[in-house]
Protein backbone atom coordinates (compact mmCIF):
# COMPACT_ATOMS: atom_id res chain seq x y z
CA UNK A 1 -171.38 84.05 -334.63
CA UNK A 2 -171.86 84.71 -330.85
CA UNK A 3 -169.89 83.75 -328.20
CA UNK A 4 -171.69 82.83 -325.07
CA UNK A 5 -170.52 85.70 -322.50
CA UNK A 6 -170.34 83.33 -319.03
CA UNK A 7 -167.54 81.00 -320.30
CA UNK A 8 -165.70 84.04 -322.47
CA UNK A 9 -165.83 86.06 -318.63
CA UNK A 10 -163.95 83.07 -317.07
CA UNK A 11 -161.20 82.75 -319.58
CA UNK A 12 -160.61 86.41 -319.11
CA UNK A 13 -160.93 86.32 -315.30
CA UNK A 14 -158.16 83.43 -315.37
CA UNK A 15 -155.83 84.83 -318.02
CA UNK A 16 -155.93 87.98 -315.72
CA UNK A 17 -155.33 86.15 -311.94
CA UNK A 18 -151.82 84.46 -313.43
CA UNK A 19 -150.22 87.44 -312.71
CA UNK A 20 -151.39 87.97 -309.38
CA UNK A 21 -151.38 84.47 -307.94
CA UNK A 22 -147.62 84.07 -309.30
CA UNK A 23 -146.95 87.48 -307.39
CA UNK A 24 -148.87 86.25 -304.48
CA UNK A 25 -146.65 82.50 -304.67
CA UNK A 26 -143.86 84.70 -305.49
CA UNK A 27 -144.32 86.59 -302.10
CA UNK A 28 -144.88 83.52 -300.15
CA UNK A 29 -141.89 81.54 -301.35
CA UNK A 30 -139.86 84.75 -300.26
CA UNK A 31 -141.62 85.27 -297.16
CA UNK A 32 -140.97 81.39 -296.43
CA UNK A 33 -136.80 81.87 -296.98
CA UNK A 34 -136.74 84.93 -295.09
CA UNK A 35 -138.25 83.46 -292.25
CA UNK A 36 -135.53 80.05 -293.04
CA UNK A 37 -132.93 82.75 -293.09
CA UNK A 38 -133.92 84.53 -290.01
CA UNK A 39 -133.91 81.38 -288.47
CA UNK A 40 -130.54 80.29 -289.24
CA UNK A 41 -129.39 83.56 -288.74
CA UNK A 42 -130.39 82.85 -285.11
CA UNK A 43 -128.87 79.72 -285.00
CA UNK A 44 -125.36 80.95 -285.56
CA UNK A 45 -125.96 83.77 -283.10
CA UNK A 46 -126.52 81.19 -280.63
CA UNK A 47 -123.55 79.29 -281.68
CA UNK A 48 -121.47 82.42 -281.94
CA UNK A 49 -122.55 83.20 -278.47
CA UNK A 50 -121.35 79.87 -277.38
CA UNK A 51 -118.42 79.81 -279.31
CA UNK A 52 -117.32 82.81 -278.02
CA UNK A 53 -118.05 82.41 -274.44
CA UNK A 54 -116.06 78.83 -274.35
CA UNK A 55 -112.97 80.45 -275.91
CA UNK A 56 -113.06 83.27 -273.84
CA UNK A 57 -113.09 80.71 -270.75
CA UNK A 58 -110.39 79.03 -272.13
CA UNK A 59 -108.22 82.18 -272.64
CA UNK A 60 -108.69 83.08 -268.87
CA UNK A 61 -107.77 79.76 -268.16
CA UNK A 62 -104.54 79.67 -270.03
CA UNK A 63 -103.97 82.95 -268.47
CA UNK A 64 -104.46 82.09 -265.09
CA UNK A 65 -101.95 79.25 -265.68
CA UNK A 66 -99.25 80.84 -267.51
CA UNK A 67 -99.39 83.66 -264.36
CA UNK A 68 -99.43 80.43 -261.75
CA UNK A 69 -96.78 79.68 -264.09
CA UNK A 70 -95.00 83.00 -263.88
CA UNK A 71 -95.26 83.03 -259.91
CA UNK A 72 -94.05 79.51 -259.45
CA UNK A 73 -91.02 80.32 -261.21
CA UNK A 74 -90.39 83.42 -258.88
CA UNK A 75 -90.80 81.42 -255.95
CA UNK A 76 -88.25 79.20 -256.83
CA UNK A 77 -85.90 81.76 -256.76
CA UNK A 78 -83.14 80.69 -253.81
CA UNK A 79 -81.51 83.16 -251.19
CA UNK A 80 -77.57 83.60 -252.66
CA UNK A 81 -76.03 81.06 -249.54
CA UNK A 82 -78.38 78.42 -250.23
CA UNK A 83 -78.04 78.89 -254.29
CA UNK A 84 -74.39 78.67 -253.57
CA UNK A 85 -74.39 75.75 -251.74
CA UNK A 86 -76.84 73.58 -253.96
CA UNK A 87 -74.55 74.72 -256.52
CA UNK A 88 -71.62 73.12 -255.18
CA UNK A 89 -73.38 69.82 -254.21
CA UNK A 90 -72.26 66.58 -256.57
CA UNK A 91 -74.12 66.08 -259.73
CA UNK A 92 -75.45 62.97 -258.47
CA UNK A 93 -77.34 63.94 -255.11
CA UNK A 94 -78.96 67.21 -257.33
CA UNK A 95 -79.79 65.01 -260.12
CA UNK A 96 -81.52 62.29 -257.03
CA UNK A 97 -83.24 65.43 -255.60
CA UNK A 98 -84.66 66.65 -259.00
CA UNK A 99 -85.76 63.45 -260.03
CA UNK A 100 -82.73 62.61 -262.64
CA UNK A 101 -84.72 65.26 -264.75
CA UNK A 102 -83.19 68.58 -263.87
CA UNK A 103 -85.73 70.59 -263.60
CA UNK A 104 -85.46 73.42 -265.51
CA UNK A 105 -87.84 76.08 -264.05
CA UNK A 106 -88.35 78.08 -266.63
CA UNK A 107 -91.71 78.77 -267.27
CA UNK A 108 -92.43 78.92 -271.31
CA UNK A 109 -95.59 78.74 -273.05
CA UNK A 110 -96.21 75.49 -275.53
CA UNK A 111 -95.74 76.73 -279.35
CA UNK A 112 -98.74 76.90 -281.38
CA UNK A 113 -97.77 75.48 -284.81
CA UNK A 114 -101.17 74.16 -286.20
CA UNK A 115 -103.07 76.39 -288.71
CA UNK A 116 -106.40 77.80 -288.27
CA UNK A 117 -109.07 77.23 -290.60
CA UNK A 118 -111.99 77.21 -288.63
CA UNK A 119 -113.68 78.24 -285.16
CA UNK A 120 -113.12 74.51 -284.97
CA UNK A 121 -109.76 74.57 -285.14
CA UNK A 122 -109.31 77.60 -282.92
CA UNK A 123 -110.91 75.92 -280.33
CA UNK A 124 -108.90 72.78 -280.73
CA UNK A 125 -105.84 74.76 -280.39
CA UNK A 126 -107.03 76.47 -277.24
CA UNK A 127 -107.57 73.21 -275.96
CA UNK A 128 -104.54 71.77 -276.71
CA UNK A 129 -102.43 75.22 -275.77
CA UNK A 130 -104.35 74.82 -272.19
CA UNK A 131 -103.46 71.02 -272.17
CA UNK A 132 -99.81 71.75 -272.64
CA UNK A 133 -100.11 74.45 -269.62
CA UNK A 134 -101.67 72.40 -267.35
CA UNK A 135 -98.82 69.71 -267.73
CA UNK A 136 -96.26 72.15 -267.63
CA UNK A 137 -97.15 73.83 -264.32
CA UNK A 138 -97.65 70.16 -262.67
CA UNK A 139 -93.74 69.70 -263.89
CA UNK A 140 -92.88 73.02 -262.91
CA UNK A 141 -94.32 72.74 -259.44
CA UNK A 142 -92.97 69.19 -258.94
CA UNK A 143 -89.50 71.09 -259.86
CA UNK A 144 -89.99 73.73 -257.23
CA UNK A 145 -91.33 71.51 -254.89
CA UNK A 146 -87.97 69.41 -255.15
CA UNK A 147 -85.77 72.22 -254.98
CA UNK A 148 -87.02 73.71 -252.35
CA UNK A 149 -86.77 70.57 -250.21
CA UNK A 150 -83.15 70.33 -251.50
CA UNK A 151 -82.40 73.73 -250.16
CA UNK A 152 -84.25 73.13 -246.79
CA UNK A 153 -81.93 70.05 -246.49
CA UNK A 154 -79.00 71.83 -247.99
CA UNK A 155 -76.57 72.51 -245.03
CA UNK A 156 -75.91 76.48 -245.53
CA UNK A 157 -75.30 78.57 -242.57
CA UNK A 158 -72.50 78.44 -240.13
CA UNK A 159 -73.36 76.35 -236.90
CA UNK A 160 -71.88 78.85 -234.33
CA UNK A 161 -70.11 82.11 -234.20
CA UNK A 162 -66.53 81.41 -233.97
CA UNK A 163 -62.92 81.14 -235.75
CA UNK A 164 -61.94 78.48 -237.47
CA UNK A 165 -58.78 76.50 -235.34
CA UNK A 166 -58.78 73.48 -237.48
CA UNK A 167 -59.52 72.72 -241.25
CA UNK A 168 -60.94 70.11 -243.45
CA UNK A 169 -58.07 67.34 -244.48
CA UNK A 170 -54.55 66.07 -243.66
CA UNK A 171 -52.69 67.36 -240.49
CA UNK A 172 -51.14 66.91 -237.63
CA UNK A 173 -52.65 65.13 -234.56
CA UNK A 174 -53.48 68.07 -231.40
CA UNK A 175 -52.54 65.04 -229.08
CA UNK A 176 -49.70 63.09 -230.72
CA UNK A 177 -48.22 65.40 -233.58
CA UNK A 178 -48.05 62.66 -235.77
CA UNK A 179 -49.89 63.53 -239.38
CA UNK A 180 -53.95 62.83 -239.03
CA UNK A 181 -56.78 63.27 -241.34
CA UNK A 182 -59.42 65.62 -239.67
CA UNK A 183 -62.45 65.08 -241.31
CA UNK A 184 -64.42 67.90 -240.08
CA UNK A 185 -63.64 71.69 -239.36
CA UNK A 186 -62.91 72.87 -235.75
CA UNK A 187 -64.85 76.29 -234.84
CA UNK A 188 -63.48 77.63 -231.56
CA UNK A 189 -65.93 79.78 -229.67
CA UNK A 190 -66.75 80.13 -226.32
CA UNK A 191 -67.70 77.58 -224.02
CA UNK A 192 -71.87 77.40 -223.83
CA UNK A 193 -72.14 79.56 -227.02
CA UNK A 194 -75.11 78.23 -228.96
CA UNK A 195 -74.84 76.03 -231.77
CA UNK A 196 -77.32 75.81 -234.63
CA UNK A 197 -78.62 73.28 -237.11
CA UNK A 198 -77.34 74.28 -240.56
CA UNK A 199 -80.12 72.71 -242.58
CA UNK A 200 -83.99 71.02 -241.64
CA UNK A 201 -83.99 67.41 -241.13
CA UNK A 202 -84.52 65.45 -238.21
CA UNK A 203 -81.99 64.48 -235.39
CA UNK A 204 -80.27 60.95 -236.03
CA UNK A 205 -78.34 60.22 -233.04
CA UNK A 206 -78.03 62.47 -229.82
CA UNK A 207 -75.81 61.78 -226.72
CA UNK A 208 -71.86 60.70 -225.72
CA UNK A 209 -70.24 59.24 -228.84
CA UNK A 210 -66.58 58.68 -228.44
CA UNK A 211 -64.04 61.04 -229.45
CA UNK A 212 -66.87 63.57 -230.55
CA UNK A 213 -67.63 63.53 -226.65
CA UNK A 214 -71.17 64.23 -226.71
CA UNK A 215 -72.84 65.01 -230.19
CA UNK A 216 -75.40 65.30 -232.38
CA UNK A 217 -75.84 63.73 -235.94
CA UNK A 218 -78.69 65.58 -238.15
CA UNK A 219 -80.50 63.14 -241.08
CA UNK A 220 -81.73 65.78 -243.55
CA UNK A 221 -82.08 63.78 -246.37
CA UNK A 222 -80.91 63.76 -250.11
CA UNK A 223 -78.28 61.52 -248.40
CA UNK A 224 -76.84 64.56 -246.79
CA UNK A 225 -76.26 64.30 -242.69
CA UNK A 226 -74.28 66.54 -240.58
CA UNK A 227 -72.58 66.04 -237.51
CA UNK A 228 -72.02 68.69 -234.18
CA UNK A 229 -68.81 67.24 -231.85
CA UNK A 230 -67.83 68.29 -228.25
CA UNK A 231 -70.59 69.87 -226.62
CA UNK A 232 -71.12 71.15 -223.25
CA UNK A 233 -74.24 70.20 -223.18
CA UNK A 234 -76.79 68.77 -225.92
CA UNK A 235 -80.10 70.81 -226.49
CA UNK A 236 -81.97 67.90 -229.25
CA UNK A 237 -83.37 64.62 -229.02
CA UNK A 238 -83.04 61.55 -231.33
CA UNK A 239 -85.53 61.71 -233.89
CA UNK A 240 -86.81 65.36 -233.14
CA UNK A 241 -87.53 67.57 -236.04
CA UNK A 242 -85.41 70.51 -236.70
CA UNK A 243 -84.97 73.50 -239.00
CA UNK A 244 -81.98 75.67 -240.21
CA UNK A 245 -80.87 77.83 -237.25
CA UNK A 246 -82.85 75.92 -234.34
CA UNK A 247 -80.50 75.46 -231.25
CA UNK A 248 -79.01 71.92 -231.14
CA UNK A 249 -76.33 71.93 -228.25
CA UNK A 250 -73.73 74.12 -226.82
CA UNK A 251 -70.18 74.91 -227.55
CA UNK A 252 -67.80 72.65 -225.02
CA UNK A 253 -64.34 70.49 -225.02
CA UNK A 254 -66.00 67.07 -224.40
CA UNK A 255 -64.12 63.84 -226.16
CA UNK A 256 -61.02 63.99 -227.18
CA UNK A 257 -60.64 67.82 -227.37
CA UNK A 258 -58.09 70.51 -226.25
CA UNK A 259 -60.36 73.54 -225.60
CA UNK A 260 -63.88 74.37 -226.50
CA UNK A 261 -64.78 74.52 -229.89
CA UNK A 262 -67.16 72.88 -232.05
CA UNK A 263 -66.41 69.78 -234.48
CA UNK A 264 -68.27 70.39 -237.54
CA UNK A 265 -68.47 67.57 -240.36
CA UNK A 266 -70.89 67.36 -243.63
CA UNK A 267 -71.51 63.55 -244.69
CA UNK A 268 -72.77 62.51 -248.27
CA UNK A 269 -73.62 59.18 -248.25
CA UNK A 270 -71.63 58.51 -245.16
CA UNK A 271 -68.72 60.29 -246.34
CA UNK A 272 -67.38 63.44 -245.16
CA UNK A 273 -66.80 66.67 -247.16
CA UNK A 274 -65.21 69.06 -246.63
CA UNK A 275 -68.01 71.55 -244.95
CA UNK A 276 -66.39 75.04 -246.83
CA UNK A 277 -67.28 73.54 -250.52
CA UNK A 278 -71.42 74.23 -248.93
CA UNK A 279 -70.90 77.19 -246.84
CA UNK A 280 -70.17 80.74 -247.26
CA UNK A 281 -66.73 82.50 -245.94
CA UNK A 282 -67.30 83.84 -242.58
């Protein structure tokens, strides 16, 4: 029997191009997942990239605020006199002053307790962390903010150079001899010696009052005034603005006094205490 050549040539020709045309899909298929690979490859690059740079922004962030932080905390730091005498104010007008809060100024950093399972959650936790510190430094700067103005108002320096003649409490009346609460302390210095605001605030009253002869009352806020008795002459207005250690008045004997000195009283509320629980010995 023969068998026609032309049709035996094709089944020979098509048995042999399986191979190659699987190779050849073969190739393509892989050619086609490398280039879906590549692809995504580039993808998370890009996403890395990203990642990376908005974490590393929000590192610098939370370590620019944890060193605002840092210096805020420093700056609250008081001079020893003025530390003293906050100290020794009542609970209540620190607790007014700070808000009924406190303020602790310590400046700590937010603990991280949530796990990490992903960049997702690493970011999330950044963001959270830098939440945290942008809260705290508003409280902690609200706390310095308050406790410096309490020290500013604080009365904490001496308001001449003198001796003390007279103290704080019961004794007996310079004119009369009979007993006499003095509500104030009694500096004796020199007549026209200068005589200084102890804290900032602004002048309440100014001029001839009484007894005090002719005296100044400083507002300087917190509920905290202080009052400056028989000068020789007065050197502030009413309402002026002053600050610790700005000249007020002079030393004198005006009112009901026996020699020059200067009537010194510290008033919380309206009532006076006694000025040596504030200020430092001389």
């Amino acid at each position: 029997m023969t068998v026609a050549r032309r049709p035996v040539a094709l089944v020979v020709i098509g048995v042999l191009s399986v191979p190659v045309l699987m190779g050849l899909g073969a190739r393509w298929s892989g050619q086609a997942e490398i280039t879906r690979l590549a692809q995504q490859t580039d993808a998370l690059r890009i996403e890395n990239e990203s990642y990376r740079a908005a974490t590393g922004e929000l590192a610098s962030q939370i370590s620019t605020l944890q060193t605002a932080i840092t210096e805020l905390g420093e700056d609250a730091r008081l001079d020893p006199a003025a530390k003293r005498a906050i100290d020794n104010l009542p609970a209540l007008v620190k607790n007014r002053a700070m808000g009924m809060g406190g303020g602790g100024l310590i400046a700590t950093t937010p603990p991280v307790t949530a796990s990490v399972g992903s960049p997702n959650d690493t970011f999330g936790i950044l963001q959270s962390l830098l939440g945290s510190l942008e809260a705290r430094l508003e409280t902690v700067r609200t706390g310095v903010e308050r406790q410096q103005a309490l020290a500013a108002a604080t009365p904490s320096i001496w308001p001449v150079v003198g001796y003390l003649s007279s103290m704080f409490g019961n004794r007996a009346d310079p004119f009369t001899g009979g007993p006499d609460f003095h509500p104030g302390l009694d500096i004796a210095a020199q007549s026209g010696t200068p005589i200084r605001s102890t804290a900032d605030g602004t002048v309440e009253s100014s001029g001839y009052s009484g007894n005090y002869g002719n005296a100044v009352v400083v507002r300087h806020g917190f509920g905290i005034s202080t009052r400056y008795g028989h000068m020789s002459r007065i050197a502030a207005r009413t309402n002026q603005a002053v600050k610790r250690g700005d000249i007020i008045g002079y030393v004198g004997s005006t009112g009901r006094a026996t020699s020059a000195h200067l009537h010194y009283e510290i008033l919380l509320n309206g009532q006076a205490i006694n000025p040596l629980r504030l200020l430092a010995r001389p």
